[in-house]
C-alpha atoms as a PDB file:
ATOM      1  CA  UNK A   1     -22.813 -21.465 -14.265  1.00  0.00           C
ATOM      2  CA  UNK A   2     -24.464 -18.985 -16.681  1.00  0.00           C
ATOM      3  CA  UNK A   3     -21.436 -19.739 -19.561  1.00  0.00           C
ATOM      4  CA  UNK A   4     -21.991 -23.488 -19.619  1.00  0.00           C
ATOM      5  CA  UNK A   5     -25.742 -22.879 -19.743  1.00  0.00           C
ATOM      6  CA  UNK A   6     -25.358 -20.482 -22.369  1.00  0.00           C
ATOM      7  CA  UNK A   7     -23.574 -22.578 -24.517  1.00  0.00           C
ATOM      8  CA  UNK A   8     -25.680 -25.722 -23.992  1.00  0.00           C
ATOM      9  CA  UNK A   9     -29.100 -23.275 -24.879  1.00  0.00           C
ATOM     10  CA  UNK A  10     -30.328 -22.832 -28.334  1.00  0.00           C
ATOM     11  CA  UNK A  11     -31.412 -19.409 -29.558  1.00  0.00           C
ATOM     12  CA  UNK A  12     -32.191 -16.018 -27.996  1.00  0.00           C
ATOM     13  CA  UNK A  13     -32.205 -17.740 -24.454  1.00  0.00           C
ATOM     14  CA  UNK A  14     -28.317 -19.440 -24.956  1.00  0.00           C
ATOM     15  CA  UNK A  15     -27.494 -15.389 -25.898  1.00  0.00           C
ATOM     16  CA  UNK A  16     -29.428 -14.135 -22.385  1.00  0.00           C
ATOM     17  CA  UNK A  17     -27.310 -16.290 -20.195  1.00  0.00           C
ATOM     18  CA  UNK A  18     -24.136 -15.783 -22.661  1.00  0.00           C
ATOM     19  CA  UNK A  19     -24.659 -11.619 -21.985  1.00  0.00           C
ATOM     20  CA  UNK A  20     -25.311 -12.191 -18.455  1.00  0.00           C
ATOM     21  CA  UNK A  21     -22.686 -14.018 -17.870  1.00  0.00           C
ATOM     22  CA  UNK A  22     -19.779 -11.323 -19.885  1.00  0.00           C
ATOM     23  CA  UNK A  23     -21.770  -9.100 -17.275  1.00  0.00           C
ATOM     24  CA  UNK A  24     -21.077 -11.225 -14.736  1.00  0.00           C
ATOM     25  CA  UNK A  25     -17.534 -10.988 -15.446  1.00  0.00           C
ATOM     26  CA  UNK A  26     -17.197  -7.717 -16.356  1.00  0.00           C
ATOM     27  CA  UNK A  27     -18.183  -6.772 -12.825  1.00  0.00           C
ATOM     28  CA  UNK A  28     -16.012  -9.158 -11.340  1.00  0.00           C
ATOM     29  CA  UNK A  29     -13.284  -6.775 -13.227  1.00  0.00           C
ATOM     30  CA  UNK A  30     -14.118  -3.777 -11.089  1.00  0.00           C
ATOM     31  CA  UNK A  31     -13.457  -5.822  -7.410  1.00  0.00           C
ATOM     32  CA  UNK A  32      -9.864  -7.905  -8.975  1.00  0.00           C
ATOM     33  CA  UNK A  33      -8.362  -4.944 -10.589  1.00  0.00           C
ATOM     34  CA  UNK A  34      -5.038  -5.418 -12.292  1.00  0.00           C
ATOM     35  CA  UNK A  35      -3.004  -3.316  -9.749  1.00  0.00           C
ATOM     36  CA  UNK A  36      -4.622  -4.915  -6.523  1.00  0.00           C
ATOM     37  CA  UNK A  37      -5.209  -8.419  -7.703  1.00  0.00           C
ATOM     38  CA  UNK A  38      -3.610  -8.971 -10.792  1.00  0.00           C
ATOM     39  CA  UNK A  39      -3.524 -12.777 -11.034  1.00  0.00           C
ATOM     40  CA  UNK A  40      -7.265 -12.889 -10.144  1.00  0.00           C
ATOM     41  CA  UNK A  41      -7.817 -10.176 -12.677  1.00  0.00           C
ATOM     42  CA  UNK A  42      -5.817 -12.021 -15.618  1.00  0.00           C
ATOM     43  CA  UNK A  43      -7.716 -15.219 -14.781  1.00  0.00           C
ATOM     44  CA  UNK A  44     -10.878 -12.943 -15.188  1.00  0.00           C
ATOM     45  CA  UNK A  45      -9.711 -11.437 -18.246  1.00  0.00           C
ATOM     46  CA  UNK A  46      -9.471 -15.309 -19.824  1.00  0.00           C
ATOM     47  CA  UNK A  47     -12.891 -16.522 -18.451  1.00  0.00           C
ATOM     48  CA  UNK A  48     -14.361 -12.862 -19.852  1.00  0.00           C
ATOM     49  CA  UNK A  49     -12.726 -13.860 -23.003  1.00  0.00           C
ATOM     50  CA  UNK A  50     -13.595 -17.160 -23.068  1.00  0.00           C
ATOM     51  CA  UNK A  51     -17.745 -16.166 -23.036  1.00  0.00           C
ATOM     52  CA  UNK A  52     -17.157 -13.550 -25.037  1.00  0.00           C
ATOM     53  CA  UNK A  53     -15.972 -16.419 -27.770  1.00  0.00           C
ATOM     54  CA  UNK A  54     -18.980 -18.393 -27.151  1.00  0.00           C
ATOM     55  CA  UNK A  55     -20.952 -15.414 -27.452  1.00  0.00           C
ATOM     56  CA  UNK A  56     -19.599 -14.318 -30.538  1.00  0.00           C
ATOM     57  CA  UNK A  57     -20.101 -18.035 -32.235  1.00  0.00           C
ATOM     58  CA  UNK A  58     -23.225 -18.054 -30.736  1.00  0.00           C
ATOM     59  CA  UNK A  59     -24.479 -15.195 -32.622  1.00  0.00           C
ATOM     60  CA  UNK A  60     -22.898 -14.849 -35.766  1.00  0.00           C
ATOM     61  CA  UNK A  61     -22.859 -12.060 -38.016  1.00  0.00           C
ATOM     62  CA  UNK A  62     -21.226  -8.374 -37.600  1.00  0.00           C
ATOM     63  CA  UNK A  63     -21.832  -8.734 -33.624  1.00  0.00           C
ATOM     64  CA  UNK A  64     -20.757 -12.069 -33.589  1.00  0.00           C
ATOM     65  CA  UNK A  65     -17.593 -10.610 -35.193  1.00  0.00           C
ATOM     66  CA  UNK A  66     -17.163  -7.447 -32.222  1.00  0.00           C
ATOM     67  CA  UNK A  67     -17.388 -10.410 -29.628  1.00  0.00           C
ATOM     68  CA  UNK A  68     -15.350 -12.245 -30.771  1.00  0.00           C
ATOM     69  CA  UNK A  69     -12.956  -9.169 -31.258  1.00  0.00           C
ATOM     70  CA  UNK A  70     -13.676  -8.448 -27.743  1.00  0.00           C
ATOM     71  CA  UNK A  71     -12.672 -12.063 -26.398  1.00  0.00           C
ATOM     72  CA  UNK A  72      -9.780 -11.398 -28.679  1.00  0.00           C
ATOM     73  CA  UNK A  73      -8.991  -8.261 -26.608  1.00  0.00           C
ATOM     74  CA  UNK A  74      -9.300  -9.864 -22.902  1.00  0.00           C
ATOM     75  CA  UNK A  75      -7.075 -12.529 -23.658  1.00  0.00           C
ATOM     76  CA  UNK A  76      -4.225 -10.170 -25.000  1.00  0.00           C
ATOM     77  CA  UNK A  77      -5.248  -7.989 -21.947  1.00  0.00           C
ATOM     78  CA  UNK A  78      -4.744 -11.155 -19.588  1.00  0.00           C
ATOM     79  CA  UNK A  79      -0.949 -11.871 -21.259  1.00  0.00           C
ATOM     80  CA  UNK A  80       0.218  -8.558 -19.445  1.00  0.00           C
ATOM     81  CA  UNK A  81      -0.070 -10.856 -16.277  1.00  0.00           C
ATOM     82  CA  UNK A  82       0.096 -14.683 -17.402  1.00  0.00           C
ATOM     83  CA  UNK A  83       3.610 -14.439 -19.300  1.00  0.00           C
ATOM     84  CA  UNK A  84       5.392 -16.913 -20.099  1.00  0.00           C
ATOM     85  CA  UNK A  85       8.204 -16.752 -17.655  1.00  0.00           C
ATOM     86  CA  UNK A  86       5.913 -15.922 -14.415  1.00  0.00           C
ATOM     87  CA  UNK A  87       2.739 -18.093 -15.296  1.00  0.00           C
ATOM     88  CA  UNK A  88       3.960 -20.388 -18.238  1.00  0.00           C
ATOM     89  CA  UNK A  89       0.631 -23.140 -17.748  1.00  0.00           C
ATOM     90  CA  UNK A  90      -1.727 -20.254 -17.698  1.00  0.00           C
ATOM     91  CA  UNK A  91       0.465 -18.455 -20.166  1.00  0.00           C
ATOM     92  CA  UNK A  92      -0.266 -21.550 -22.610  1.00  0.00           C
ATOM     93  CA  UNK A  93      -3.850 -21.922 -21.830  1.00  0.00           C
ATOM     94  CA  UNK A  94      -4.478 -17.932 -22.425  1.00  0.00           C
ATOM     95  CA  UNK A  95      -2.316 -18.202 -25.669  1.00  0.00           C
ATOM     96  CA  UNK A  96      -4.345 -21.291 -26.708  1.00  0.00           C
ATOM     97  CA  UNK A  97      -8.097 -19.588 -25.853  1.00  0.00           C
ATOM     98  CA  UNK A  98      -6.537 -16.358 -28.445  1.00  0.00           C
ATOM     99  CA  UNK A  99      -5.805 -18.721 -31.054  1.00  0.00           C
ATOM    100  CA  UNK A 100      -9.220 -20.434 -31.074  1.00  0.00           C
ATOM    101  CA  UNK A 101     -11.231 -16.733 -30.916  1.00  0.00           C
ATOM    102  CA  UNK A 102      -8.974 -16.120 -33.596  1.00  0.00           C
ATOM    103  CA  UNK A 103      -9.517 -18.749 -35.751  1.00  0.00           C
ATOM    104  CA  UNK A 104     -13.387 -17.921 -35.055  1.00  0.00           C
ATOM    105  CA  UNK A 105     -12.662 -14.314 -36.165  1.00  0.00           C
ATOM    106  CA  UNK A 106     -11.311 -15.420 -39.342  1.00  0.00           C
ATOM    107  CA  UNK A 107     -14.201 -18.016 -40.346  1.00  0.00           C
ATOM    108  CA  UNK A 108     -16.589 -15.528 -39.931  1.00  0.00           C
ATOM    109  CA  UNK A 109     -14.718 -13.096 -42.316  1.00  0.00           C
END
């Protein structure tokens, strides 16, 4: 997959694959839309966010910083599906995955 290659790769190539793959993603957004699909669409959300993070550690710096504010909004985007009550586990992991980009956020700062 383009994330875990993006991660693992050093540099300007690590960011390529790290883009591509929020690209990836992104498009995936426009087939599992919220109203049709919206568990598909929340789990997209949290993988979106979830390169978006690695992105935004990845590169650092003022962009680094609107990544990760962008991973920041995904995840917050997927809790209008994965709630507590109806998807508690993925509830947890989504809550979890805001707390790290958040923690990012504010080490950058």
């Amino acid at each position: 997959m383009l994330k875990e290659q993006g991660t693992r790769t050093d540099g300007a190539a690590g960011t390529l694959l790290l883009t591509q793959a929020a690209g990836t993603y992104r498009n995936m957004l426009t087939v599992f839309t919220k109203e049709a699909h919206p568990q598909e669409w929340a789990e997209t959300q949290n993988i979106l966010g979830n390169v978006l993070g690695d992105q935004g550690t990845h590169t650092g710096g003022e962009k680094g910083k609107r990544l990760l504010q962008q991973a920041i909004e995904a995840y917050q985007s997927a809790l209008q599906i994965r709630t507590k009550d109806a998807l508690p586990v993925q509830w947890e992991q989504t809550m979890n995955n805001l707390k790290i980009a958040k923690k990012a956020l504010e080490e950058m700062n």
